[in-house]
C-alpha atoms as a PDB file:
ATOM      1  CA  UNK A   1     -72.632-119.755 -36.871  1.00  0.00           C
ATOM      2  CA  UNK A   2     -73.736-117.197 -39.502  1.00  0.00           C
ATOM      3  CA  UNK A   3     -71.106-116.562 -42.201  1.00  0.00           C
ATOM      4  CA  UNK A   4     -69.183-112.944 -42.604  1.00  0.00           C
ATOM      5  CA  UNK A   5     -70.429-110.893 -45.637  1.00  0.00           C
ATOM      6  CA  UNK A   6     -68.560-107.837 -46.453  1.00  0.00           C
ATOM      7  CA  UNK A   7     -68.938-105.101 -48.495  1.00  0.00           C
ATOM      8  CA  UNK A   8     -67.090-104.054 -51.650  1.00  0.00           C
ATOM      9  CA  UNK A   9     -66.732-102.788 -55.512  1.00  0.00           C
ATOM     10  CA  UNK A  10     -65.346-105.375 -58.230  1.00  0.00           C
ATOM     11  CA  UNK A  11     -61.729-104.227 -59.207  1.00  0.00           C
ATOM     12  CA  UNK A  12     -61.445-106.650 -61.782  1.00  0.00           C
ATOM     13  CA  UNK A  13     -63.648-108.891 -64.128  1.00  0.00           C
ATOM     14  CA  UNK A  14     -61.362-110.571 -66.092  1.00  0.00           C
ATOM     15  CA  UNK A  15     -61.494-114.079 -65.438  1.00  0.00           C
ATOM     16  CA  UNK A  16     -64.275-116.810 -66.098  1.00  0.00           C
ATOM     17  CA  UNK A  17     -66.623-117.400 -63.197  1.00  0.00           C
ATOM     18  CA  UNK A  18     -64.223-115.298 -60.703  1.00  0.00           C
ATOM     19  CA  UNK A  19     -64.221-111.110 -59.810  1.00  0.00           C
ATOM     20  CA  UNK A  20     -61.708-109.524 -57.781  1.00  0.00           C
ATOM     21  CA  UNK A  21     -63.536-107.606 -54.810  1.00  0.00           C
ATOM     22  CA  UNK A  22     -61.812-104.865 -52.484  1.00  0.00           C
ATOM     23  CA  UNK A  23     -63.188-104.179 -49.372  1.00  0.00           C
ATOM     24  CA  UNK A  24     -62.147-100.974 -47.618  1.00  0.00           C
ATOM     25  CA  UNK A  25     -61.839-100.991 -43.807  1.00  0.00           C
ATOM     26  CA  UNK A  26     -61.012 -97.958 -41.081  1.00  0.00           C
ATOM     27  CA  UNK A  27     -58.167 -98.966 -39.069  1.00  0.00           C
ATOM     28  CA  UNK A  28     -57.284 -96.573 -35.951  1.00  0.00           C
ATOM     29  CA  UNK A  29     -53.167 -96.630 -35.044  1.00  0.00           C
ATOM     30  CA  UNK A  30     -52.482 -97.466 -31.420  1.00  0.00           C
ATOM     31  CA  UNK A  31     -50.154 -94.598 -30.365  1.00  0.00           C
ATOM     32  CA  UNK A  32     -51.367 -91.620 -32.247  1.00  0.00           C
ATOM     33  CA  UNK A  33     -55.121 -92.256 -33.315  1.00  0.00           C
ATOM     34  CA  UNK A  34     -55.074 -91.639 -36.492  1.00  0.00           C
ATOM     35  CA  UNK A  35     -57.651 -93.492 -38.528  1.00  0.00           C
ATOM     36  CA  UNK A  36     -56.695 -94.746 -42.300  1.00  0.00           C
ATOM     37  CA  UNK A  37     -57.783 -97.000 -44.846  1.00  0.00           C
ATOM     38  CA  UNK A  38     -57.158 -99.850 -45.248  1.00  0.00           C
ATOM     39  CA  UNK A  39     -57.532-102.353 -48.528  1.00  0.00           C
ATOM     40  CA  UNK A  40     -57.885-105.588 -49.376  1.00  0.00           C
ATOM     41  CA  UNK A  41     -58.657-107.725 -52.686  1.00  0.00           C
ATOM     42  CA  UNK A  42     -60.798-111.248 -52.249  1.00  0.00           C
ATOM     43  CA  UNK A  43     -61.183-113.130 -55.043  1.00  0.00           C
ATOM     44  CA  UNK A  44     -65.254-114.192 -55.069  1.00  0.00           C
ATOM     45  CA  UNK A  45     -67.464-116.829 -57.025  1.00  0.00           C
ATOM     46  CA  UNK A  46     -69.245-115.223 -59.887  1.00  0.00           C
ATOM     47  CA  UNK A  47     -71.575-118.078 -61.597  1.00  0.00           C
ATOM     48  CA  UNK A  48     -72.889-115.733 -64.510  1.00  0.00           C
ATOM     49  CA  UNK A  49     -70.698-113.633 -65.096  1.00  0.00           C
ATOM     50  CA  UNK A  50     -73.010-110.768 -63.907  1.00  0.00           C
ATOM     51  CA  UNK A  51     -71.138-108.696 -61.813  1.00  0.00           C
ATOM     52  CA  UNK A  52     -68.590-105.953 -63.695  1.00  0.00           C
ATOM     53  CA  UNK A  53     -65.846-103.324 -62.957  1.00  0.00           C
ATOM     54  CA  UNK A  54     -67.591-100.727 -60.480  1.00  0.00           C
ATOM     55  CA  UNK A  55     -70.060-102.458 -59.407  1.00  0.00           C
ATOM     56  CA  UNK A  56     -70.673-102.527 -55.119  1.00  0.00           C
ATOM     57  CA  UNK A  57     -71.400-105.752 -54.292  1.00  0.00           C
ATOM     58  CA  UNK A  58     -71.988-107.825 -51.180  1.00  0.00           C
ATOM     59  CA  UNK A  59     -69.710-111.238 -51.066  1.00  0.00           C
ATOM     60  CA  UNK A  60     -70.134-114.014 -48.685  1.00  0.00           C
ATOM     61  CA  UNK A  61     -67.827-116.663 -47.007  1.00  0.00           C
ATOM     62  CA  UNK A  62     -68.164-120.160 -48.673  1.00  0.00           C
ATOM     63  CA  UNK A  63     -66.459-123.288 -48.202  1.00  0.00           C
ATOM     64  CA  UNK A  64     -62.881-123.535 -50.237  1.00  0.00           C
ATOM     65  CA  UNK A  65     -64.414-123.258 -54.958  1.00  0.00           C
ATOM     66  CA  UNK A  66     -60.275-122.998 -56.125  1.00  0.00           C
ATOM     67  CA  UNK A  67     -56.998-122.486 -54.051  1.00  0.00           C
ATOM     68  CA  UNK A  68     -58.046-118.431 -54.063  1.00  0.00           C
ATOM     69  CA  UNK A  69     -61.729-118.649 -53.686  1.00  0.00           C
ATOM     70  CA  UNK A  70     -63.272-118.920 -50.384  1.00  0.00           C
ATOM     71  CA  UNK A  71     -66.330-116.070 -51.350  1.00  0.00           C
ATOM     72  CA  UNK A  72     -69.095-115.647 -53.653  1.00  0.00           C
ATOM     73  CA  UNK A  73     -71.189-112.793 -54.597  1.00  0.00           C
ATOM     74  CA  UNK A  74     -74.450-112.745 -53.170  1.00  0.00           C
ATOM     75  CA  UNK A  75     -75.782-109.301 -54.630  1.00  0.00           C
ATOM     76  CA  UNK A  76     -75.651-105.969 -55.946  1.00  0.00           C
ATOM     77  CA  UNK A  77     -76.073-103.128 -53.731  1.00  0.00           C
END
């Protein structure tokens, strides 16, 4: 089975080895079909220390790093 990747931009860079990613989705509501946005924050694996504040990134599922940490960053778009 091929692992999810999403898309993001780092929100925070703060930590050692760790950046806080937020992915944006499109969610549609059932009764009225109106579309909004919808946000949330993954904390993802960053080995270098490479990735800053801004920056749109691609992160990848992993197995469990730390209790929040289930991603890593695989690259910049």
């Amino acid at each position: 089975m091929p692992k999810k990747q999403l898309t993001g931009t780092v929100v925070s860079d703060k930590m050692l080895k760790t950046v806080v990613v937020e992915v944006e989705h499109l969610k549609e509501h059932k009764k009225y079909r109106r579309r909004y946005k919808v946000h949330e924050r993954y904390k993802a694996h960053d080995e270098k220390g490479e990735y800053h504040v801004g920056d749109k990134v691609i992160i990848e599922e992993t197995r469990p790093i730390s209790k929040d940490k289930h991603w890593r960053v695989v690259q910049k778009v």
